[in-house]
Each structure stands twice: as structure tokens, then as C-alpha cells.
Protein backbone atom coordinates (compact mmCIF):
# COMPACT_ATOMS: atom_id res chain seq x y z
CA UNK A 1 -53.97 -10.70 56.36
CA UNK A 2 -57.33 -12.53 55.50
CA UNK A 3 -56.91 -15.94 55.56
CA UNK A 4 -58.06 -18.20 52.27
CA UNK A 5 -61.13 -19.25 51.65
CA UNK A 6 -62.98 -22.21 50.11
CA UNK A 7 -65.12 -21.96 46.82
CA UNK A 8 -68.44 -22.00 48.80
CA UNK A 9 -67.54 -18.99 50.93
CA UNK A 10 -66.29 -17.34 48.01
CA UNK A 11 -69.76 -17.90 45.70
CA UNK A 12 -70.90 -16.64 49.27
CA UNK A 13 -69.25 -12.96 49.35
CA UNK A 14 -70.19 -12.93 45.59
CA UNK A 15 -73.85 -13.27 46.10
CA UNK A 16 -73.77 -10.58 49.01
CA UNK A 17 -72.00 -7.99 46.20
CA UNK A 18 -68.52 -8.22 48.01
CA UNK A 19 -65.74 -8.04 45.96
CA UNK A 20 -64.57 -11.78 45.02
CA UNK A 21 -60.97 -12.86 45.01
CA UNK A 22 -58.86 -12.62 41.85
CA UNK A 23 -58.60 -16.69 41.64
CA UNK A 24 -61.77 -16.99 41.55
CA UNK A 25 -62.68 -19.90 38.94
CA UNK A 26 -63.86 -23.14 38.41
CA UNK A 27 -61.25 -25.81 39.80
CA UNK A 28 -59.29 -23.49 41.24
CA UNK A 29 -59.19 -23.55 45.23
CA UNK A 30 -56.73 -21.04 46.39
CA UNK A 31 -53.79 -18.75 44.50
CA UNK A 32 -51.39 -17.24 46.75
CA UNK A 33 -47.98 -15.92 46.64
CA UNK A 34 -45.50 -15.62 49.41
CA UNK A 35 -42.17 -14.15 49.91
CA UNK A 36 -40.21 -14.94 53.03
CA UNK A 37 -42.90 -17.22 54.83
CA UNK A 38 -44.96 -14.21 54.67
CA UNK A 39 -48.60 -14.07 52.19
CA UNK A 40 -48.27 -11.36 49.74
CA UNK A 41 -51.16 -11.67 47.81
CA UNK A 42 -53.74 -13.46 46.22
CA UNK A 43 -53.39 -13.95 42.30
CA UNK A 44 -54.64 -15.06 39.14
CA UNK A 45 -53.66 -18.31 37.41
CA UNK A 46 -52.32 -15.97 34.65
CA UNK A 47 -49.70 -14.17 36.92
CA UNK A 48 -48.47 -17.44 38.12
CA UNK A 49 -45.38 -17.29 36.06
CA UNK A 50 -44.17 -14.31 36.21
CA UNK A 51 -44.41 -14.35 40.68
CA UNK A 52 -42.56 -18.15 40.49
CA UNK A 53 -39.41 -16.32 38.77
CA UNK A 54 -39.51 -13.24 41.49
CA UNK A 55 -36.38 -13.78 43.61
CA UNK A 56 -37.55 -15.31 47.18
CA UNK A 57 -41.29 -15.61 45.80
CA UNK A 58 -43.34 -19.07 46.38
CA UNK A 59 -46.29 -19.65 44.36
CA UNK A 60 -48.81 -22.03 45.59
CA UNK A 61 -52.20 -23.03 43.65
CA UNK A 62 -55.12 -25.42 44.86
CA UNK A 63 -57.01 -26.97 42.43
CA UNK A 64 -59.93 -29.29 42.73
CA UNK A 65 -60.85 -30.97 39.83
CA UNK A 66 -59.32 -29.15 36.99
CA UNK A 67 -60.25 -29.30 33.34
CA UNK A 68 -57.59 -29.77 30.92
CA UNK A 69 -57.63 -26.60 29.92
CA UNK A 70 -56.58 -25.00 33.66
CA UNK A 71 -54.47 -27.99 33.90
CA UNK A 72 -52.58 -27.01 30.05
CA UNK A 73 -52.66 -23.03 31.32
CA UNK A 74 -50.69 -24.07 34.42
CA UNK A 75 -48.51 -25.88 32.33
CA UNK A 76 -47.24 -23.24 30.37
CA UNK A 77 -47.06 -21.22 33.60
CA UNK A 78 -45.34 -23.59 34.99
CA UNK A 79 -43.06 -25.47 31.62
CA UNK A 80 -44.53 -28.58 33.43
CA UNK A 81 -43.83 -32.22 31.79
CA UNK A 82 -46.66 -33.10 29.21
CA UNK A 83 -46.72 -36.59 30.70
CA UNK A 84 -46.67 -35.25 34.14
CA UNK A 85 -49.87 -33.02 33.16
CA UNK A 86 -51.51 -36.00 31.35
CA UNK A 87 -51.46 -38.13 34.47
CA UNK A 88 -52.58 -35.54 36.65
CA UNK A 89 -55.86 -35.12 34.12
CA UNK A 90 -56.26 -38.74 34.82
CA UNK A 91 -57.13 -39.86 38.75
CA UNK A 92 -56.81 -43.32 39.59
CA UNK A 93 -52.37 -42.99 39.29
CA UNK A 94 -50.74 -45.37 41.54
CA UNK A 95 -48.63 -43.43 44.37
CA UNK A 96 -45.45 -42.55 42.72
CA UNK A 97 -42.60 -40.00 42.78
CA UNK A 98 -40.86 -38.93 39.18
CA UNK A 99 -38.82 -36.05 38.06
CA UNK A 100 -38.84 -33.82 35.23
CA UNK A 101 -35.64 -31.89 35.63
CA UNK A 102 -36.07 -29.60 38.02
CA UNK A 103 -39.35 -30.33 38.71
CA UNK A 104 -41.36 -33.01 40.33
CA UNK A 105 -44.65 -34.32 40.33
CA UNK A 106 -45.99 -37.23 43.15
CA UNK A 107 -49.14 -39.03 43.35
CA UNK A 108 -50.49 -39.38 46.71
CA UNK A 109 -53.65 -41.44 47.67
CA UNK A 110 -56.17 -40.18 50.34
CA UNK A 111 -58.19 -41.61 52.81
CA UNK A 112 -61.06 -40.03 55.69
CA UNK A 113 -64.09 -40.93 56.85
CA UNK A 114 -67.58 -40.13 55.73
CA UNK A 115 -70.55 -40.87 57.57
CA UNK A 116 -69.08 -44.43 59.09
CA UNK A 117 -67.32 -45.01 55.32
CA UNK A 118 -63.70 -44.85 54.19
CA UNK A 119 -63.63 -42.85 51.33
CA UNK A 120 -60.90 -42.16 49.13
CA UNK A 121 -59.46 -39.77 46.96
CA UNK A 122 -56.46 -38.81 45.18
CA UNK A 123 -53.46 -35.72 45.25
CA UNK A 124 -51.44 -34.73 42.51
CA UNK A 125 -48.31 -32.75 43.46
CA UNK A 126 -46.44 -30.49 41.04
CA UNK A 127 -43.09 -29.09 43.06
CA UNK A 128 -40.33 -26.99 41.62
CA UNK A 129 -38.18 -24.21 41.83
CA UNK A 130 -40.72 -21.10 43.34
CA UNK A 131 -43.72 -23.31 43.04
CA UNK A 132 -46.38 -26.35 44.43
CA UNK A 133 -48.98 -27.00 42.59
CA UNK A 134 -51.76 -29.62 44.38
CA UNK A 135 -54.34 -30.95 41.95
CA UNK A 136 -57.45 -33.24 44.40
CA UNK A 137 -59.72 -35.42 42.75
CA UNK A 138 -61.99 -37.43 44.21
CA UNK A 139 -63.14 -36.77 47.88
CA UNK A 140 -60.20 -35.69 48.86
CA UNK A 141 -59.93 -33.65 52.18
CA UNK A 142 -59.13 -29.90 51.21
CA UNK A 143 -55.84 -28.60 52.27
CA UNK A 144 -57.12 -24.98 53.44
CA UNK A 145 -56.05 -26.20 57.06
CA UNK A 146 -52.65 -27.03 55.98
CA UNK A 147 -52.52 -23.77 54.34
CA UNK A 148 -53.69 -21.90 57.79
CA UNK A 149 -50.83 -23.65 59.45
CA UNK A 150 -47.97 -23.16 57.26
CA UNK A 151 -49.09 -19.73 57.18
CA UNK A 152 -49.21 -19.40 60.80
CA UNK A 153 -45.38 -20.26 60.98
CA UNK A 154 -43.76 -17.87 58.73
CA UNK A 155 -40.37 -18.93 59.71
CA UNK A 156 -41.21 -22.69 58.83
CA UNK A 157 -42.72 -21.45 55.62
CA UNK A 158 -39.49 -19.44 54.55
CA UNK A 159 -38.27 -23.04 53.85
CA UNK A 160 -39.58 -22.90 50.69
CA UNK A 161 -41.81 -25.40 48.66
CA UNK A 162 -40.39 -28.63 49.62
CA UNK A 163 -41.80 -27.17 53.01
CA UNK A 164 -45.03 -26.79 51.88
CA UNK A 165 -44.89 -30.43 50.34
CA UNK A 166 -43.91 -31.80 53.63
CA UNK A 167 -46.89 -30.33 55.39
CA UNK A 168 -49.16 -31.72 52.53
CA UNK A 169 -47.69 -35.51 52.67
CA UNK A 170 -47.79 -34.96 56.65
CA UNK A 171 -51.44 -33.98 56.75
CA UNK A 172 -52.30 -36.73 54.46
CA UNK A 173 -50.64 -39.32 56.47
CA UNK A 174 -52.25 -37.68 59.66
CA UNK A 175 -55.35 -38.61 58.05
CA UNK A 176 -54.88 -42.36 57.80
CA UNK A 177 -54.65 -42.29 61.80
CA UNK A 178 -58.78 -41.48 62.23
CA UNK A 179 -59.57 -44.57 59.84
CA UNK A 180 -57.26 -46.94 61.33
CA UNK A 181 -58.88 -46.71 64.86
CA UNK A 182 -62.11 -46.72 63.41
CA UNK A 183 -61.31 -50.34 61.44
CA UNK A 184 -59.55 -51.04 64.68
CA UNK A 185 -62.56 -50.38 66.84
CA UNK A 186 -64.90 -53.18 64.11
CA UNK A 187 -62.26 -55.97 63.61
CA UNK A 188 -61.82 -55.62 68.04
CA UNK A 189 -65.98 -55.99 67.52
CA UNK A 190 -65.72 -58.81 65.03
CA UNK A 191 -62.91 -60.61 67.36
CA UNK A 192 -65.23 -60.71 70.71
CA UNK A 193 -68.02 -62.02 68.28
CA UNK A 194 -65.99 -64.97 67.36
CA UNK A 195 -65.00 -66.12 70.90
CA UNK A 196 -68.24 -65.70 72.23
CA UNK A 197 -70.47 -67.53 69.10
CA UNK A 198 -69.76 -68.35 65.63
CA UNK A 199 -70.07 -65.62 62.81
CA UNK A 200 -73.70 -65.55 60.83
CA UNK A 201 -73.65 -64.73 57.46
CA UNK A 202 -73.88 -60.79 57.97
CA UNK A 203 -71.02 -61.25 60.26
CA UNK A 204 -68.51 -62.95 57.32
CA UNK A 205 -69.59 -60.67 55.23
CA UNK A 206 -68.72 -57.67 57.16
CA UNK A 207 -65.25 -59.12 57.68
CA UNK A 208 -64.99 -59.61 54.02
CA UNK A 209 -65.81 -55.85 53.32
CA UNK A 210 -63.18 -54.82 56.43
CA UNK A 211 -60.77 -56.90 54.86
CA UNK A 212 -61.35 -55.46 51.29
CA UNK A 213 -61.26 -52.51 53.10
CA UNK A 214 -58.30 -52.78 54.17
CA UNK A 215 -56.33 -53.89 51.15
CA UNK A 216 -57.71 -50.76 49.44
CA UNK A 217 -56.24 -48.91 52.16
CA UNK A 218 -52.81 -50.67 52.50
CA UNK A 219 -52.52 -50.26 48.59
CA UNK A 220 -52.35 -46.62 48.71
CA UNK A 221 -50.16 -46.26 51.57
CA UNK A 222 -47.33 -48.77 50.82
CA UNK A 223 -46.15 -46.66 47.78
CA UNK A 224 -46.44 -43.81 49.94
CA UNK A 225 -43.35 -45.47 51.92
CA UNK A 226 -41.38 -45.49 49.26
CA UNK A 227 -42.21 -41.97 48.19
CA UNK A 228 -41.18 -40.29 51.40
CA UNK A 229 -38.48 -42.49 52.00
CA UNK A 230 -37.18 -41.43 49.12
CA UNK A 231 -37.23 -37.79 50.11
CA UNK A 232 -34.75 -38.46 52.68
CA UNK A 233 -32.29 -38.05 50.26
CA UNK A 234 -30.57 -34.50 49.75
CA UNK A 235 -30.20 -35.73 45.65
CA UNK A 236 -33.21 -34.09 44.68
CA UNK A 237 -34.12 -31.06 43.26
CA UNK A 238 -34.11 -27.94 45.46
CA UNK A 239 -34.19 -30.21 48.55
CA UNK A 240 -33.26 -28.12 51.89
CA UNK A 241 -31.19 -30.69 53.54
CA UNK A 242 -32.54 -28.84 57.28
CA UNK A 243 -35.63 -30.51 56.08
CA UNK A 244 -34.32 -33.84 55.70
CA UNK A 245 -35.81 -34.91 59.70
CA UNK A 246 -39.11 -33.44 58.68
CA UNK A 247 -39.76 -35.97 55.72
CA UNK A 248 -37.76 -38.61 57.72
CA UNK A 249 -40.65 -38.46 60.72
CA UNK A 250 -43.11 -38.07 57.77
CA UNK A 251 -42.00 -41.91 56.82
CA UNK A 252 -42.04 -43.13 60.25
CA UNK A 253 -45.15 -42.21 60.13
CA UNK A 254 -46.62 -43.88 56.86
CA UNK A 255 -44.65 -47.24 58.06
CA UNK A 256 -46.32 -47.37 61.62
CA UNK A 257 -49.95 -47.06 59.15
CA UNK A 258 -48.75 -49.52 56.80
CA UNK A 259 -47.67 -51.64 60.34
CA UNK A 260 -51.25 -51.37 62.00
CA UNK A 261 -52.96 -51.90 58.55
CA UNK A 262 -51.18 -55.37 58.11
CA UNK A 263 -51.73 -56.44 61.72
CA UNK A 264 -55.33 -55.58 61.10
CA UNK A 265 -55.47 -57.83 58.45
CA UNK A 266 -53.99 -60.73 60.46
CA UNK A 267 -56.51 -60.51 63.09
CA UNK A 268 -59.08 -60.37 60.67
CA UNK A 269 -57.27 -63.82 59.10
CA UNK A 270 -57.11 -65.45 62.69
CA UNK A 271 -60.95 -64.33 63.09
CA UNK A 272 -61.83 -66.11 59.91
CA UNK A 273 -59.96 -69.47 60.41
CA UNK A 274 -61.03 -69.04 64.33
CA UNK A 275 -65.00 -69.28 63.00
CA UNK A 276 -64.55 -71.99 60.68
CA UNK A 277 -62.60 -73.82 62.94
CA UNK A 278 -65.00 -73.43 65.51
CA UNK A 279 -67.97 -74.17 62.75
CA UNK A 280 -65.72 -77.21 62.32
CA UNK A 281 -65.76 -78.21 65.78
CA UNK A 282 -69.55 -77.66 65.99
CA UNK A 283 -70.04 -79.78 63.14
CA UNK A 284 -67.56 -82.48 64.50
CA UNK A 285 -69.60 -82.77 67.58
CA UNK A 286 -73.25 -82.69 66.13
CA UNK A 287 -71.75 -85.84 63.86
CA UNK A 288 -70.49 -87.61 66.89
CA UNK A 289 -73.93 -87.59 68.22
CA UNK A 290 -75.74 -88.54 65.41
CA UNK A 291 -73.32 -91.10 65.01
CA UNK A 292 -74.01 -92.46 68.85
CA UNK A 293 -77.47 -92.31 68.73
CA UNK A 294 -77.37 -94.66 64.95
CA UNK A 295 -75.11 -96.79 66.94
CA UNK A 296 -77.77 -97.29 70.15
CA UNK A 297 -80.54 -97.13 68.21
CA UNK A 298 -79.14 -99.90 65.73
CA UNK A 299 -79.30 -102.60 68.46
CA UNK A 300 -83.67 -102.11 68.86
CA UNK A 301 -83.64 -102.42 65.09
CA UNK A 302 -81.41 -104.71 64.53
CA UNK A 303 -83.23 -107.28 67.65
CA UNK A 304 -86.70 -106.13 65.76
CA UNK A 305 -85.62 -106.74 62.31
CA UNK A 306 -84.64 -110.65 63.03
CA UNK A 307 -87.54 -111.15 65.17
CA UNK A 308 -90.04 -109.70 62.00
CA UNK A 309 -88.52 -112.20 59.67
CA UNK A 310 -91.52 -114.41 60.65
CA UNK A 311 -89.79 -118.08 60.51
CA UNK A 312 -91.61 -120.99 62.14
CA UNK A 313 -88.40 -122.31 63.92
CA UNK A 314 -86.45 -119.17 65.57
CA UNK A 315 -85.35 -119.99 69.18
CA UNK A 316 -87.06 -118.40 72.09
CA UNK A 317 -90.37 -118.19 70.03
CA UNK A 318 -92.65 -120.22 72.39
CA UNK A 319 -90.80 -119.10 75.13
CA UNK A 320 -93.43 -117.66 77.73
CA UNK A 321 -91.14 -114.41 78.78
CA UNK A 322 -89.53 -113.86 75.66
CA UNK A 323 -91.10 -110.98 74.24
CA UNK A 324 -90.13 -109.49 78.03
CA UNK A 325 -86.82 -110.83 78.08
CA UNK A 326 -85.69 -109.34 74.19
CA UNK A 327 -87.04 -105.91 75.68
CA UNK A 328 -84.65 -106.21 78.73
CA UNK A 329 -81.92 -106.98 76.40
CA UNK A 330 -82.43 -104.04 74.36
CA UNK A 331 -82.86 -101.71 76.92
CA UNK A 332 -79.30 -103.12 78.93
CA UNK A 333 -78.09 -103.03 75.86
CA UNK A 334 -78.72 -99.42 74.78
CA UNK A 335 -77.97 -98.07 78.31
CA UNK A 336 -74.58 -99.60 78.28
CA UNK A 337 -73.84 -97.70 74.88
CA UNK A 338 -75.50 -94.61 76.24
CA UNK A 339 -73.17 -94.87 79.15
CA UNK A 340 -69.90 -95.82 77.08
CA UNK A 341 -70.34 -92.66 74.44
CA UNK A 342 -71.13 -90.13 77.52
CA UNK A 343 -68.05 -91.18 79.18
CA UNK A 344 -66.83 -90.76 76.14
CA UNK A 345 -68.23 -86.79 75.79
CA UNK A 346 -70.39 -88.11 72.54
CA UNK A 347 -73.12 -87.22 73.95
């Protein structure tokens, strides 16, 4: 059975005069039906409907960007919530999970990386009784290799939709992994920079753009948590409760990403405050000897500044060595404070 193929390859086969698949349309990725585990066929958005109410039938649609008008069509193929269609028209949802009845529809937050970036993107999930519906937006890695894979395991597939959802939600946490140890690999960077000098300018502000970095990242998979974890539970609709593990390892998952995100933002914290302390220090010490050089050089002026004051009766003026004998006590003078602030570590 040919395997599904993305919109490029298929405005490929169209140019060579092949015959092009019947889903072929703007928005719409892949159209599929399967009975069993096994691919039956690939259909239009208009049979949709009438293949989700076949006994044993699974009907699963990509779409990439839809218009509202493919989004309203597969609502009425569907009976999909109005509110659940006018969020998915929307991106920028906060990860969520709701139900409509029997139906439900969950918001799921991307992230992969694109030529050294983190770039991010958004799912929409629509899952019900003979049915999943993904909507991307955004760059958004495309599911054809989760589709491969389920369709690879037949068996697994039979499971039904909340199979297929699994395999989605897994694959997007999988992809979290590749941008963690990426982060990982800068902050470990920005951490050796610290101990061995303190952070320029470029430096800070490369931490501040991890950090913000970060914090965009940690916002879209905390709500994740609470999304699978909430699939755990057998109470919703059309949940196979031999799938219950699945989505339980699924949240493990998400937690030990939401774990390594916030101990990459410590580290990043302990670099800051580890710079400015050390600026700090750096700034203690350069005032320390600026303060023990005012303090030596204070005694020459201070010697030169009584002698200038040009009175006819100051002691030690018509002395023969004097001039020679205020020099000495200048110089013991500033040597001894010279000596007392390096034993010191002034200077």
C-alpha cells in the first residue's frame, strides 16, 4: 500500500501528469481511512462522514493551515463544537484539553529546531468516536512520520483513535528532547564563560535570550502535563483502558522536559548572580586600590601642601637638611603604607 505523501510530492506527481490523490487540496495534508489497523484508502474531505460511521472504520485527516471554510466542512462532517472549531481557526490557544460530548479537542504547543533556532508552532486535535482530526499552524513539524509508524504496526493501530492521539502527543514530546540538549549544550557554554572571566555585554545578552527562551518553552509544555496526565484516566470518552500505560509514559515524559527546562533556568540564574557577583568583586578590589593609593599618596600632598603655605616662621625652614629630611619622611612614610595595604592584599 503506498505510503502518504506530503503536498510538495503531490504538486510533484501532478506536474509529471500522474494521477493526484483524491485529498488533494489546499490545507489538507493527508485523508486516510483505516479499518482494523489496516489503510483502506485515501479519501476526500467530503466522504469523511459517511467512513467515521462505518463499523470498525478510523478516519484520520491532516491539515495544515486550514481556511475556515475546510475547517466549517469538517465540522459538519464531523458535528464538531462551534467553539471547538473557532479556536482551532485561531493559533496562539494555550495547551488545553476540553470535551464536547463525545468528542474532544486539545491544544498542543510545538517546538524543533531550525537552523540553530527554536521555533514553534501549534497542534489542534479533534478526537472522537471513528475519527482524529490534527489541524498545524505555525512551523509545526508534519506528522507524515507518525503516520508511517502507526501504519507500520497494524495491531497497535487497531486500538483505535485514542491510539493515534497517543502517537501524536508522543512524537511531539519526543521533539522537545533535540531542543533541550541543544539549550543544554549553550547555558554548559555560558557556565565555563563565567568561571573563567566575567560576561561582556553579548554574553548577558545571550543569556537573556536563552532564558526567554526558555520560558517560551516551559510555557507550552507545563499545560501539556496536565493534559496527558489527565488522559490517565479511563473517564473519558472512548478511552481504551489497555492504553492507559501508553499516555501514562507519555507524561513521564513531558515532566522529565518540564524537569530539565526548570533546572536550565536555575543554572542560567546562578550564571547571572555568579557574573555580577564576580563584577562585584572586581569592582570591590579596583576600589580598594584606588582607595590605598589616595591614602599613600595623601601623605606627599599633605607634607607639600603645609610646606607651600609660604609663612615666614614655620619650623625647620632654615634648617640646612630640611628639604632632604621632609623627602625621607615622605618616602618612609609612604613605604610603610605601601607595605601595610599589601599585607593587607590592597594592593
Amino acid at each position: 500500500m503506498e505510503r502518504l505523501k506530503d503536498l510538495d510530492s503531490v504538486s510533484a506527481r501532478v506536474g509529471s501528469g500522474s494521477a493526484s490523490p483524491p485529498y488533494e487540496r489546499r490545507g489538507v495534508v493527508a485523508a486516510a481511512v483505516y479499518e482494523h489497523g489496516q489503510r483502506i484508502r485515501d479519501i476526500k474531505i467530503e466522504e469523511a462522514g459517511e467512513w467515521r460511521n462505518r463499523e470498525n472504520a478510523i478516519v484520520w485527516i491532516g491539515l495544515h493551515e486550514p481556511d475556515e471554510v475546510l475547517l466549517h466542512q469538517i465540522q459538519a462532517e464531523f458535528n464538531l463544537h462551534p467553539l471547538a472549531i473557532e479556536d482551532a481557526a485561531q493559533p496562539h490557544q494555550r495547551p488545553k484539553l476540553e470535551i464536547y460530548g463525545e468528542a474532544m479537542f486539545i491544544v498542543a504547543r510545538t517546538a524543533h529546531m531550525k537552523d540553530g533556532e527554536i521555533v514553534f508552532g501549534e497542534t489542534h486535535l479533534f478526537v472522537g468516536r471513528g475519527y482524529v482530526v490534527s489541524v498545524r499552524h505555525g512551523e509545526s513539524s508534519s506528522y507524515l512520520a507518525v503516520r508511517q509508524r502507526c501504519e507500520a504496526t497494524p495491531a497497535a493501530l487497531a486500538h483505535g483513535e485514542n491510539y493515534i492521539l497517543y502517537s501524536i502527543l508522543d512524537f511531539i514530546v519526543d521533539n522537545y528532547m533535540p531542543v533541550i540538549e541543544v539549550v543544554q549544550e549553550e547555558v554548559e557554554m555560558l557556565e565555563d564563560l563565567v568561571l573563567r572571566e566575567q560576561l561582556g555585554k553579548s554574553d548577558i545578552e545571550r543569556l537573556y535570550m536563552l532564558r526567554r527562551k526558555l520560558l517560551r518553552l516551559r510555557n507550552a509544555v507545563v499545560p501539556l502535563v496536565d493534559v496527558c496526565r489527565r488522559y490517565e484516566h479511563i473517564d473519558l470518552p472512548g478511552m481504551d483502558p489497555t492504553l492507559q500505560s501508553l499516555f501514562r509514559d507519555v507524561t513521564d515524559h513531558v515532566r522529565r522536559v518540564q524537569e530539565d527546562i526548570d533546572a536550565l533556568r536555575e543554572v542560567l540564574a546562578f550564571a547571572f548572580e555568579a557574573s555580577v557577583m564576580i563584577g562585584q568583586t572586581e569592582q570591590t578590589a579596583i576600589a580598594r586600590k584606588l582607595a590605598a593609593w589616595a591614602a599613600i599618596l595623601a601623605v606627599p600632598t599633605a607634607i607639600a601642601g603645609i610646606y607651600g603655605m609660604n609663612f615666614s616662621d614655620m619650623p625647620e625652614l632654615k634648617f640646612q637638611y630640611g628639604y632632604f629630611v621632609v623627602l625621607g619622611v615622605i618616602a618612609v612614610l609612604c613605604l610603610s603604607l605601601f607595605g601595610f595595604f599589601r599585607r593587607r592584599k590592597w594592593l
